[in-house]
N, C-alpha and C. Protein backbone atom coordinates (compact mmCIF):
# COMPACT_ATOMS: atom_id res chain seq x y z
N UNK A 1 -12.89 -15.82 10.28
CA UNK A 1 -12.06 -16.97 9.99
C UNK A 1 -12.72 -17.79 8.88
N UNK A 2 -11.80 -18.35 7.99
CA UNK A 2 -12.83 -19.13 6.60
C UNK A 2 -11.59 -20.41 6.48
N UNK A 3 -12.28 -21.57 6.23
CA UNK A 3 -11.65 -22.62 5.88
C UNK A 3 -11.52 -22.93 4.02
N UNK A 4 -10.90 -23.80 3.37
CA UNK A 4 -11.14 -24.29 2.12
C UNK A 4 -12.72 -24.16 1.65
N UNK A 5 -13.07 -24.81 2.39
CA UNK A 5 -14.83 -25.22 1.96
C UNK A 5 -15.51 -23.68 1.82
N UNK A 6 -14.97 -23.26 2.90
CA UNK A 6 -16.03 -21.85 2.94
C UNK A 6 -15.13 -20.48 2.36
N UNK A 7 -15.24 -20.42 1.51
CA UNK A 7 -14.78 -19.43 0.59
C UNK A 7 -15.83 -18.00 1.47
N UNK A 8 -14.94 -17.03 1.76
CA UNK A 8 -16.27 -16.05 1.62
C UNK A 8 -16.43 -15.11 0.17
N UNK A 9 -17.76 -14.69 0.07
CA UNK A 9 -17.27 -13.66 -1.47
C UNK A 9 -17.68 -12.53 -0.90
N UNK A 10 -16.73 -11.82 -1.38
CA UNK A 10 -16.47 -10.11 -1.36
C UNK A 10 -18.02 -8.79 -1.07
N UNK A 11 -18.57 -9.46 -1.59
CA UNK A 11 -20.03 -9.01 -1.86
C UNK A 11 -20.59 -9.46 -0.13
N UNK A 12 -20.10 -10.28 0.28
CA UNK A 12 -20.95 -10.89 2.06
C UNK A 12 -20.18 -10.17 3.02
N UNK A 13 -18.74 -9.32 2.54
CA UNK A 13 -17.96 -9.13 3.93
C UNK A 13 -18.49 -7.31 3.65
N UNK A 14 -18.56 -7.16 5.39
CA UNK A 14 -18.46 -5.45 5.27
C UNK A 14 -17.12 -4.66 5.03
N UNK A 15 -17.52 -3.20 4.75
CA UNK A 15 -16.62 -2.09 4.38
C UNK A 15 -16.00 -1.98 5.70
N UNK A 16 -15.10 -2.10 5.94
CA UNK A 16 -14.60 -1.58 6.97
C UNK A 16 -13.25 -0.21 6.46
N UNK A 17 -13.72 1.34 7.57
CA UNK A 17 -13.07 2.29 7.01
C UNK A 17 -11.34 2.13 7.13
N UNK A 18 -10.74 2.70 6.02
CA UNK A 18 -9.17 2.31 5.91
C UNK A 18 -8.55 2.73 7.68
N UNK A 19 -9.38 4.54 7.79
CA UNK A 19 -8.69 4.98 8.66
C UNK A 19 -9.94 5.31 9.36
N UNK A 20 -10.37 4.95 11.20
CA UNK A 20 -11.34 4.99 11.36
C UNK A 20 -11.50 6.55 12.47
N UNK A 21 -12.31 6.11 13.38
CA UNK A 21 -12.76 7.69 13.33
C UNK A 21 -11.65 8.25 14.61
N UNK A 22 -10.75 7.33 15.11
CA UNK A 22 -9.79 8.02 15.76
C UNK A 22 -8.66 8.05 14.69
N UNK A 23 -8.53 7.99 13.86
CA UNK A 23 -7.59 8.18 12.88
C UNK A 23 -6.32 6.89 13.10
N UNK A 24 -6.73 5.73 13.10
CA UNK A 24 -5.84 4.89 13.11
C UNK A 24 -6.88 4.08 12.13
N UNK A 25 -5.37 2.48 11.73
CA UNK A 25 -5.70 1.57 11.10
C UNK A 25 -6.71 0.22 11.43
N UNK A 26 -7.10 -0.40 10.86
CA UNK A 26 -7.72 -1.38 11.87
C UNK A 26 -6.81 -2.43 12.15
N UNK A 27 -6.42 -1.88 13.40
CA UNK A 27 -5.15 -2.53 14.13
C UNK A 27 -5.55 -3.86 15.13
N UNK A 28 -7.10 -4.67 14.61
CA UNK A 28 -7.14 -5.62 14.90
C UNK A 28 -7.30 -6.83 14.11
N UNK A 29 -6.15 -6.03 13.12
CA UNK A 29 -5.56 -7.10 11.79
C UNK A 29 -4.25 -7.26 11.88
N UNK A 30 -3.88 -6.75 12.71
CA UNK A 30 -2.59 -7.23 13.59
C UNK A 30 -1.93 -8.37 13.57
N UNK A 31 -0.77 -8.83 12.75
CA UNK A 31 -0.22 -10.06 12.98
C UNK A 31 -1.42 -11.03 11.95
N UNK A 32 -2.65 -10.85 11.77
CA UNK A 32 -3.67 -11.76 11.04
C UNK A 32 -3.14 -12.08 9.87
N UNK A 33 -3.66 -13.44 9.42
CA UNK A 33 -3.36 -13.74 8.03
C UNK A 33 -4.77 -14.24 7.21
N UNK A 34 -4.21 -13.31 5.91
CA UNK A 34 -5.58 -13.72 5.62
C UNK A 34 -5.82 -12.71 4.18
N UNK A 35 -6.80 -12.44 3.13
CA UNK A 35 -6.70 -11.67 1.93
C UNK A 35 -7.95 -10.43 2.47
N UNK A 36 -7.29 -9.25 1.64
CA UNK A 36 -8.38 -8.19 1.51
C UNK A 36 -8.08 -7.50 0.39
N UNK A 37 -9.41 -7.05 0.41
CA UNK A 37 -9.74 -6.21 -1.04
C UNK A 37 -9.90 -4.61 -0.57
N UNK A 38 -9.11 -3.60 -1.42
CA UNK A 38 -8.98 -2.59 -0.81
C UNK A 38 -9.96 -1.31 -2.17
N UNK A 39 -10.64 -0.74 -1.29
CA UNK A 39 -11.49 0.19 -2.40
C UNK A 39 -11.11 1.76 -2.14
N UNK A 40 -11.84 2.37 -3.26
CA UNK A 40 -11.02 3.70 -3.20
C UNK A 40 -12.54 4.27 -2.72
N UNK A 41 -12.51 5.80 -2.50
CA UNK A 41 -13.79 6.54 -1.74
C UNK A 41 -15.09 6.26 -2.31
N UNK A 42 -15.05 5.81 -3.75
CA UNK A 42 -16.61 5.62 -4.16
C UNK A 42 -17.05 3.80 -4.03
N UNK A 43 -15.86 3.13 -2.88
CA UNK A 43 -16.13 1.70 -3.12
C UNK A 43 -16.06 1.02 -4.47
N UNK A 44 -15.26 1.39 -5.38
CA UNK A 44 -14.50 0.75 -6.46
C UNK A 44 -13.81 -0.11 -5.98
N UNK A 45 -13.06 -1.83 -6.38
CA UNK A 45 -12.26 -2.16 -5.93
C UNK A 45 -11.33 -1.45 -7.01
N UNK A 46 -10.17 -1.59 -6.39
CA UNK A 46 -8.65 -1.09 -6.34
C UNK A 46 -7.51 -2.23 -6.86
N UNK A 47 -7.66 -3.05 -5.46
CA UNK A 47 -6.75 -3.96 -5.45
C UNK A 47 -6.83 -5.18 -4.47
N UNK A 48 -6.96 -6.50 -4.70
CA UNK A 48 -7.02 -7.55 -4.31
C UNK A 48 -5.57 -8.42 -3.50
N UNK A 49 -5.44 -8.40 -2.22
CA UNK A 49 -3.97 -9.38 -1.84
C UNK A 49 -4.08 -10.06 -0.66
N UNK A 50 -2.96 -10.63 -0.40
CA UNK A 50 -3.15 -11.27 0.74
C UNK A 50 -1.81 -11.39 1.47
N UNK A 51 -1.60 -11.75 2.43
CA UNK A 51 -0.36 -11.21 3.52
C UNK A 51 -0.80 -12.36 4.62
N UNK A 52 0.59 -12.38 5.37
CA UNK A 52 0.70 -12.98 6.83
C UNK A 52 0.75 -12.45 7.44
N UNK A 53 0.32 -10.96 7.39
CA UNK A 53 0.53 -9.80 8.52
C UNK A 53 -0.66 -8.29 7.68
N UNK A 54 -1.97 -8.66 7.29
CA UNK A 54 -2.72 -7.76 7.20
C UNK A 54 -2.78 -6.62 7.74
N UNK A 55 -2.11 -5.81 8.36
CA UNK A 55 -2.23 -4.71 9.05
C UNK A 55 -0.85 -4.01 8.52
N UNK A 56 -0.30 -4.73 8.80
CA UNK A 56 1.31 -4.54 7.86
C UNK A 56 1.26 -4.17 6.38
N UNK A 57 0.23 -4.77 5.73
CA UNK A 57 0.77 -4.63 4.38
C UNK A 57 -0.75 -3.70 4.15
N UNK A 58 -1.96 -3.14 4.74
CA UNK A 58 -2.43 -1.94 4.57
C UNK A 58 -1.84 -0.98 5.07
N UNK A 59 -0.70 -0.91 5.71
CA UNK A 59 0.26 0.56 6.27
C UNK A 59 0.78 0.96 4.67
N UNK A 60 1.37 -0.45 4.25
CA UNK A 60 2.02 -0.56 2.87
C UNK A 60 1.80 0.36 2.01
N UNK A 61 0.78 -0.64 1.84
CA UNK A 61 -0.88 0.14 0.82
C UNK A 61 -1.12 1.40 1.01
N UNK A 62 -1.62 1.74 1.47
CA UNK A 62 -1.67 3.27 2.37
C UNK A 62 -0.47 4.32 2.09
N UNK A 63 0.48 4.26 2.16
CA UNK A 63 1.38 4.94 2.09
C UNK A 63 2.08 4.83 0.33
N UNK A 64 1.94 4.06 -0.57
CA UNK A 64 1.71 4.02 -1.50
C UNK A 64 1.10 4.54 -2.72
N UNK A 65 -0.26 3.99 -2.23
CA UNK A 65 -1.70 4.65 -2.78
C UNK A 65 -2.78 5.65 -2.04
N UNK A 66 -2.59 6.59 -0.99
CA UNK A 66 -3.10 7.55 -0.33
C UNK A 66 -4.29 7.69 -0.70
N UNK A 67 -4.13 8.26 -2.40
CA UNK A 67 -5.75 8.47 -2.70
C UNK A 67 -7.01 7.30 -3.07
N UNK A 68 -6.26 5.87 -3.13
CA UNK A 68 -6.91 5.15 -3.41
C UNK A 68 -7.23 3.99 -2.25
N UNK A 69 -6.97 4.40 -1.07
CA UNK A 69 -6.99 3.74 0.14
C UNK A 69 -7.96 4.11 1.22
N UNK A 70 -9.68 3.84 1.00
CA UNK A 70 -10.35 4.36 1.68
C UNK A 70 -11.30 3.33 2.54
N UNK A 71 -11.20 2.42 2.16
CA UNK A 71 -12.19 1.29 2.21
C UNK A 71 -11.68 -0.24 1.79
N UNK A 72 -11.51 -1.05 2.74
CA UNK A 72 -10.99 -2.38 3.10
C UNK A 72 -12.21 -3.64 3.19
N UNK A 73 -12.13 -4.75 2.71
CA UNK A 73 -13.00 -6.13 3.25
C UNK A 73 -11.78 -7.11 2.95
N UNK A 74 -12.01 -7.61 4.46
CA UNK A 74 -11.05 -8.92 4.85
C UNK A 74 -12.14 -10.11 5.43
N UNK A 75 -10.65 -10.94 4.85
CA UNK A 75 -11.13 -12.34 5.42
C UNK A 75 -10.00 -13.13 5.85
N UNK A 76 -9.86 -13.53 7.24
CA UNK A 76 -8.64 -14.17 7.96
C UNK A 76 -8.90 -15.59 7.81
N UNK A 77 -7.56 -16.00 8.08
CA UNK A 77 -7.50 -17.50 8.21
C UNK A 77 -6.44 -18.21 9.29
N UNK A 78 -6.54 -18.81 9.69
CA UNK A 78 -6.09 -19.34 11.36
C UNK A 78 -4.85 -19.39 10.81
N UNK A 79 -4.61 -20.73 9.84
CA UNK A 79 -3.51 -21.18 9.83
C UNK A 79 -2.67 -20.54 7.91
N UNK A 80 -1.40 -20.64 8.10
CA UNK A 80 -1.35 -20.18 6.36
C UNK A 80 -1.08 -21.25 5.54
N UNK A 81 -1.84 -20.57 4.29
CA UNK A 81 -1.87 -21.59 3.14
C UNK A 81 -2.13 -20.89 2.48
N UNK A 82 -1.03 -20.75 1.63
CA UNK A 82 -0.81 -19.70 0.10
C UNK A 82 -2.20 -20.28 -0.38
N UNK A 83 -2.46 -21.58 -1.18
CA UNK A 83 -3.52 -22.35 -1.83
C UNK A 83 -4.79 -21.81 -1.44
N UNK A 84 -5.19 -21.57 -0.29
CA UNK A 84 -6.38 -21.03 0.68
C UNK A 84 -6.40 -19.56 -0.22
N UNK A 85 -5.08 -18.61 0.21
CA UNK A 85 -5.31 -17.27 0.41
C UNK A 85 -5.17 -16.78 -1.16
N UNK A 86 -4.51 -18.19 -2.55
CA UNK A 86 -4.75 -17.40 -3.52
C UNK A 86 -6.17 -18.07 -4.52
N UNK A 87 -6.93 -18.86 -3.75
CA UNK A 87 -7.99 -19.13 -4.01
C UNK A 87 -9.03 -18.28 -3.88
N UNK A 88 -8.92 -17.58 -2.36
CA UNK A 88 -10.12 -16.26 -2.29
C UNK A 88 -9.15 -15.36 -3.08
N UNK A 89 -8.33 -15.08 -3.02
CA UNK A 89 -8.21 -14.08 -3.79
C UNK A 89 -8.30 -13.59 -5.67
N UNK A 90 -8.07 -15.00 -6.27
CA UNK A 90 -8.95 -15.44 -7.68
C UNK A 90 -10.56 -15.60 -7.43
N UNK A 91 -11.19 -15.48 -6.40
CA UNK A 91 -12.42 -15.79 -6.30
C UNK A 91 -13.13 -14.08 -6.18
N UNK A 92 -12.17 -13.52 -5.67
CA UNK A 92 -12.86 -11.98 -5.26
C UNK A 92 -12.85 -11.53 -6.59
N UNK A 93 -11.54 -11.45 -7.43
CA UNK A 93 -11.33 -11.00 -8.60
C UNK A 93 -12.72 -11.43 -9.88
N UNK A 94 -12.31 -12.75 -9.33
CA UNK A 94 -13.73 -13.24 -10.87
C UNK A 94 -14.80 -12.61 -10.52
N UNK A 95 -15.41 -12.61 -9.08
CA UNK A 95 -16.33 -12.12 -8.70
C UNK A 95 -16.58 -10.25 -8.79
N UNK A 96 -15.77 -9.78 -9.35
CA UNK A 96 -15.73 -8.17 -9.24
C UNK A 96 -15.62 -8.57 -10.84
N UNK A 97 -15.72 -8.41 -11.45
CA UNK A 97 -16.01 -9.07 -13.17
C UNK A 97 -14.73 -8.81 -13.85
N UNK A 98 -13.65 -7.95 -13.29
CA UNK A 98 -12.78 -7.47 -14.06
C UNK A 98 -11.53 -7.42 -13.29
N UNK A 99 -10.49 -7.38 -13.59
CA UNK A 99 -9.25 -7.07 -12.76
C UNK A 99 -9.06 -5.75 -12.10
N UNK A 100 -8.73 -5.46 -11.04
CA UNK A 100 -8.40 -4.44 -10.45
C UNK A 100 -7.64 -4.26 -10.97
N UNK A 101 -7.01 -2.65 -10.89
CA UNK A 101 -6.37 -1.99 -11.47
C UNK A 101 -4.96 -1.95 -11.00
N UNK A 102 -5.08 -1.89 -9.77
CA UNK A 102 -4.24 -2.88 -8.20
C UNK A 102 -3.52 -4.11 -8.61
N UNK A 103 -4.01 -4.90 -9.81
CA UNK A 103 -3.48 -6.55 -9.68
C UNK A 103 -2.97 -6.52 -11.10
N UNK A 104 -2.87 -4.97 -11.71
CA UNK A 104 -2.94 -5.60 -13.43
C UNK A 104 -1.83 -4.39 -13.69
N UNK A 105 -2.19 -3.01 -14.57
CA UNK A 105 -1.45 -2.62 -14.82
C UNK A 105 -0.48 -1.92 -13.94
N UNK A 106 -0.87 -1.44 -12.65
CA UNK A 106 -0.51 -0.79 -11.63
C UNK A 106 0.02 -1.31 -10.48
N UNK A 107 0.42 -3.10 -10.97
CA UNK A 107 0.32 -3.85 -9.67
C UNK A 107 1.71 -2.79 -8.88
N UNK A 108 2.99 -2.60 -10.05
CA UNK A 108 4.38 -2.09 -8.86
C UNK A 108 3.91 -0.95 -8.15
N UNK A 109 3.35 -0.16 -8.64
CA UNK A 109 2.14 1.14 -7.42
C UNK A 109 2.20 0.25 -5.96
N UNK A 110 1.61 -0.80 -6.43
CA UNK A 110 0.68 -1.13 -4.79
C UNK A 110 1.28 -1.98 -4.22
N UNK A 111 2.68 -2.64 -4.55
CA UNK A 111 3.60 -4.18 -4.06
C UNK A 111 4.63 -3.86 -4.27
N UNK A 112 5.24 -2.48 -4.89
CA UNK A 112 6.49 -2.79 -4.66
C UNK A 112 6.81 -1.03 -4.07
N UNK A 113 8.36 -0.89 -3.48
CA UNK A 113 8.74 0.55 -2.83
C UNK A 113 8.28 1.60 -3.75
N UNK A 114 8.09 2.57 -3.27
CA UNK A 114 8.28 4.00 -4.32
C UNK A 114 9.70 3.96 -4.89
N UNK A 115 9.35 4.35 -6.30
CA UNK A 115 10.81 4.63 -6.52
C UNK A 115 10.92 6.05 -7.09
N UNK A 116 11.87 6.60 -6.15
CA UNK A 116 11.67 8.53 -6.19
C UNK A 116 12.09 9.11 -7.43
N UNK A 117 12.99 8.22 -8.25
CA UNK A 117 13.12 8.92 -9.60
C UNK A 117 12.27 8.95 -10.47
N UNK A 118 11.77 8.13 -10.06
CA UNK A 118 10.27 8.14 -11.72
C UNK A 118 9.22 9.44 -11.35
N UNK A 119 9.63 9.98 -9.72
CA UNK A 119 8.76 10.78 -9.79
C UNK A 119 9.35 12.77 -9.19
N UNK A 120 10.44 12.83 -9.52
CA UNK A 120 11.50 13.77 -9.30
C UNK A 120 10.90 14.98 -10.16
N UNK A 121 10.98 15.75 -9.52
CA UNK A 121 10.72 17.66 -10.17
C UNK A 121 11.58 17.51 -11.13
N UNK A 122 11.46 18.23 -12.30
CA UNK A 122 12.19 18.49 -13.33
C UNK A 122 13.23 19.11 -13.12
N UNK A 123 13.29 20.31 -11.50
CA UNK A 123 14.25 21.00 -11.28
C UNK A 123 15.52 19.81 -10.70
N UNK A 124 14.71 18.79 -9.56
CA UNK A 124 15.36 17.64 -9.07
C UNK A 124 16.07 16.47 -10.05
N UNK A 125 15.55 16.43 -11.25
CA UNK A 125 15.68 15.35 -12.46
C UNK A 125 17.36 16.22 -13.06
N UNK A 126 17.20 17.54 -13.44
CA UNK A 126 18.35 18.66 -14.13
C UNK A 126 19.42 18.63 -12.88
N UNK A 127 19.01 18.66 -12.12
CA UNK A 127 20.30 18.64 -10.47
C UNK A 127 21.08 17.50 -10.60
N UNK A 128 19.86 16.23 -10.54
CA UNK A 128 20.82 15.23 -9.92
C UNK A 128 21.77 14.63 -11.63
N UNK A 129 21.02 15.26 -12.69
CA UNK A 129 21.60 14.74 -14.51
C UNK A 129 23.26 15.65 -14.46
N UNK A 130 23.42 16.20 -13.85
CA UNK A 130 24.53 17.34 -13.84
C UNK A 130 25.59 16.09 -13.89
N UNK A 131 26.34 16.65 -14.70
CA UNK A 131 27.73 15.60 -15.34
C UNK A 131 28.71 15.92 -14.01
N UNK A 132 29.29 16.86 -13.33
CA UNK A 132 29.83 17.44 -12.43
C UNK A 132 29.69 16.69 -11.13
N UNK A 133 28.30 15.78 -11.03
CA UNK A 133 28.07 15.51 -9.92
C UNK A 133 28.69 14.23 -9.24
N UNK A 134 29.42 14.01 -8.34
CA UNK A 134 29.82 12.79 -8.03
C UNK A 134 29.05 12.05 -7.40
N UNK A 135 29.08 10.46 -7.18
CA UNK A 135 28.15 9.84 -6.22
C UNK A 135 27.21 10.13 -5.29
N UNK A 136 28.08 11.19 -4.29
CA UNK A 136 27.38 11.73 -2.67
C UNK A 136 26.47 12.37 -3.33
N UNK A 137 26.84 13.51 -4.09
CA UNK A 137 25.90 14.83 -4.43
C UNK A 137 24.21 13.91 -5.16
N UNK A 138 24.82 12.98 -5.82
CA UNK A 138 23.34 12.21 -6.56
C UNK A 138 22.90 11.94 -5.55
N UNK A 139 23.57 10.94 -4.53
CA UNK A 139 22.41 10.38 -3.31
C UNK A 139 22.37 11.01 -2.50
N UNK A 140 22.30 12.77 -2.03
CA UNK A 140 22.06 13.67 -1.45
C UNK A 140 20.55 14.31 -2.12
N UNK A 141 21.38 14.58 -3.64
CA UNK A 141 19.48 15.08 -4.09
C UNK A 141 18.91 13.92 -4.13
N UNK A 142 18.89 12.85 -4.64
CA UNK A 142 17.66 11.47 -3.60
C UNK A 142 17.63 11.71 -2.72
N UNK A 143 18.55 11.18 -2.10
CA UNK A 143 17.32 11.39 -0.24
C UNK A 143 16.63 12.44 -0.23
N UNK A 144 16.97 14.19 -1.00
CA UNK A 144 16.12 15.19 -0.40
C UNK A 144 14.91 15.04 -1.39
N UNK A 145 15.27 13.95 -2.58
CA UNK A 145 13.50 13.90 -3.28
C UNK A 145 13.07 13.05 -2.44
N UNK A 146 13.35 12.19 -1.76
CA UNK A 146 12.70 11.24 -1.30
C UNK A 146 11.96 11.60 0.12
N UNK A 147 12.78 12.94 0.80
CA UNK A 147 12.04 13.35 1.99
C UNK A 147 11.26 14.06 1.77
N UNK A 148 11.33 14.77 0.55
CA UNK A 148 10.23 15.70 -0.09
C UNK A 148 8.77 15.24 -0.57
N UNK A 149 8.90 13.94 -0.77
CA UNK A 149 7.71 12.92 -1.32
C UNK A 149 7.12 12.69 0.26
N UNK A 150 8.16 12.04 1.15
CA UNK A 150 7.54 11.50 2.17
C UNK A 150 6.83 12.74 2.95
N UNK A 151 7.51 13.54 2.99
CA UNK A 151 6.66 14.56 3.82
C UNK A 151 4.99 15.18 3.06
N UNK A 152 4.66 14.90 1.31
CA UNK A 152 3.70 15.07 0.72
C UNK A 152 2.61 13.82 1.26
N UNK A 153 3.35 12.58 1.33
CA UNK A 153 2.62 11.44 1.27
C UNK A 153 1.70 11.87 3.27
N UNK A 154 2.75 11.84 4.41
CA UNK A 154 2.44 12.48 5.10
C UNK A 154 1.44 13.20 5.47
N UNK A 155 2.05 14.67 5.05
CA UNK A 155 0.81 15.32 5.16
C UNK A 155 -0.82 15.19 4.41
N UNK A 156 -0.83 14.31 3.65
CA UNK A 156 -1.89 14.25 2.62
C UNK A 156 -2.47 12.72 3.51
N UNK A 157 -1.90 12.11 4.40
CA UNK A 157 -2.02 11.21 5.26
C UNK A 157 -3.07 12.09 6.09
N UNK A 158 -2.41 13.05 6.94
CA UNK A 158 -2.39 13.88 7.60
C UNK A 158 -4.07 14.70 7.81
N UNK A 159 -3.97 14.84 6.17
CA UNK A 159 -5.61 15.87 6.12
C UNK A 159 -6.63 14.42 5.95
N UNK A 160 -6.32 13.13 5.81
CA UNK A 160 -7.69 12.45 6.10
C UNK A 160 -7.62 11.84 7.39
N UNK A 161 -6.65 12.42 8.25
CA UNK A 161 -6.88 12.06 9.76
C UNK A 161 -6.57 11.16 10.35
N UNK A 162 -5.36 10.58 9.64
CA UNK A 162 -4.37 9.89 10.40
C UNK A 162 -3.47 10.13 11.60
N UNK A 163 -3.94 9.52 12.43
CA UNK A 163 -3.09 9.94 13.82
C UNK A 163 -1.79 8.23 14.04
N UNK A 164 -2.33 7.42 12.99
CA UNK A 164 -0.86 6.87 13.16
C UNK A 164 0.73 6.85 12.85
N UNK A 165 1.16 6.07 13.79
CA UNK A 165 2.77 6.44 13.67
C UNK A 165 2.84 5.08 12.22
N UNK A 166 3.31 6.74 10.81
CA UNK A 166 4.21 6.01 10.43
C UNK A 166 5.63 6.60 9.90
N UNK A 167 6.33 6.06 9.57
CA UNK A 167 8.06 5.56 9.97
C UNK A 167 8.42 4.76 8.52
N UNK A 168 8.99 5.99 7.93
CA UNK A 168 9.44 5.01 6.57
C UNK A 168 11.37 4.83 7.05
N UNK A 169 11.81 3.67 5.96
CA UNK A 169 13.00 3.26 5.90
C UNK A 169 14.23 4.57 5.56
N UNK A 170 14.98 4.64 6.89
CA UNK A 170 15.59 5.53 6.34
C UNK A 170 17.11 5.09 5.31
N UNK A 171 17.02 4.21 5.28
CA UNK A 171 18.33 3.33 4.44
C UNK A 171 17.76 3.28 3.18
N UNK A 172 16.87 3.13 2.94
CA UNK A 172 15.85 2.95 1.34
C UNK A 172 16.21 4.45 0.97
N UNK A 173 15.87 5.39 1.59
CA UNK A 173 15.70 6.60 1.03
C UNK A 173 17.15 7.10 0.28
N UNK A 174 18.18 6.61 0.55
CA UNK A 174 20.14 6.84 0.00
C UNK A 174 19.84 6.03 -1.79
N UNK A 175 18.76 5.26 -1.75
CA UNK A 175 18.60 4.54 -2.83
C UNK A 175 17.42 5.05 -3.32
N UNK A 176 17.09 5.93 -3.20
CA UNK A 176 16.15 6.33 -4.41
C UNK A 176 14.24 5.63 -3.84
N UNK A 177 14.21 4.58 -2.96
CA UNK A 177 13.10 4.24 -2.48
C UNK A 177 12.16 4.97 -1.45
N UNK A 178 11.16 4.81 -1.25
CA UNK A 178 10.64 5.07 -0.29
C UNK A 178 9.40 3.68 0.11
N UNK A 179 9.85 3.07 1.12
CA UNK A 179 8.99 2.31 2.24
C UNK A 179 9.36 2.33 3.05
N UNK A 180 8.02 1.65 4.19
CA UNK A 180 7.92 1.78 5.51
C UNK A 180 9.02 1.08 6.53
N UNK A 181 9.25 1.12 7.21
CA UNK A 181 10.21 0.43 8.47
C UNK A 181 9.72 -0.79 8.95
């Protein structure tokens, strides 16, 4: 827990692992509010944020950025106050000397849905471009790029030993998105 006065810096809080050794999240960030800094396997930071529901928005993260989601430091706060949570979070940043890559060019990667067309097979891109095709048939090949991603994101979940339940939006997916429920 940190008040105004007591800023913590990034450098004092421990690594805590994204996914730990039963293969879940640290699900005693539950409902917490509060900023964390998220690092990739060699402890690079990544990306700097903050949330009213920390556990929520590393599922986010996670399912997003897979390969860059290995390593977490948080700091909660009782009550919310944007002012509080974007103070440490300009404080972690200055303090890491440079912008994450997470907060700058890559921020829609890590804050906003997948969006399945920017990342469609060439065979999937020529299917759904077909002049012939009416409405259904386009948001048929979406959803099947979009279950095709989720089941990659998944299994690649999967081989670093995730045993949690996650559950993406199945209404997002008719639109070309992919996030969580």
């Amino acid at each position: 827990m940190t008040n105004e006065t007591n800023l913590p810096t990034l450098t004092a809080l421990e690594y805590i692992p994204y996914i730990d050794e039963n293969g879940q999240l640290p699900e005693n960030l539950q409902g917490k509010i509060g900023v964390y800094a998220i690092f990739n396997q060699e402890r690079e930071l990544q990306f700097v944020g903050y949330s009213r529901d920390v556990y929520l928005s590393l599922r986010q993260h996670l399912v997003r950025q897979p390969q860059q989601c290995y390593w977490v430091k948080v700091a909660t706060i009782e009550r919310p106050s944007r002012t509080i949570l974007e103070n440490i979070e300009q404080a972690w940043i200055a303090e890491n000397g440079s912008l994450p890559v997470g907060n700058g060019e890559q921020k829609a990667a890590w804050t906003q849905p997948i969006d399945v067309k920017t990342i469609m097979t060439p065979e999937e891109e020529a299917n759904y471009q077909k002049p012939t095709n009416d409405e259904l048939t386009q948001m048929k090949i979406i959803k099947n790029a979009a279950r095709r991603l989720e089941t990659e994101i998944l299994a690649a979940l999967e081989l670093r030993g995730l045993k949690a339940q996650i559950r993406f939006n199945p209404k997002l997916k008719e639109t070309g998105l992919l996030d969580l429920k």
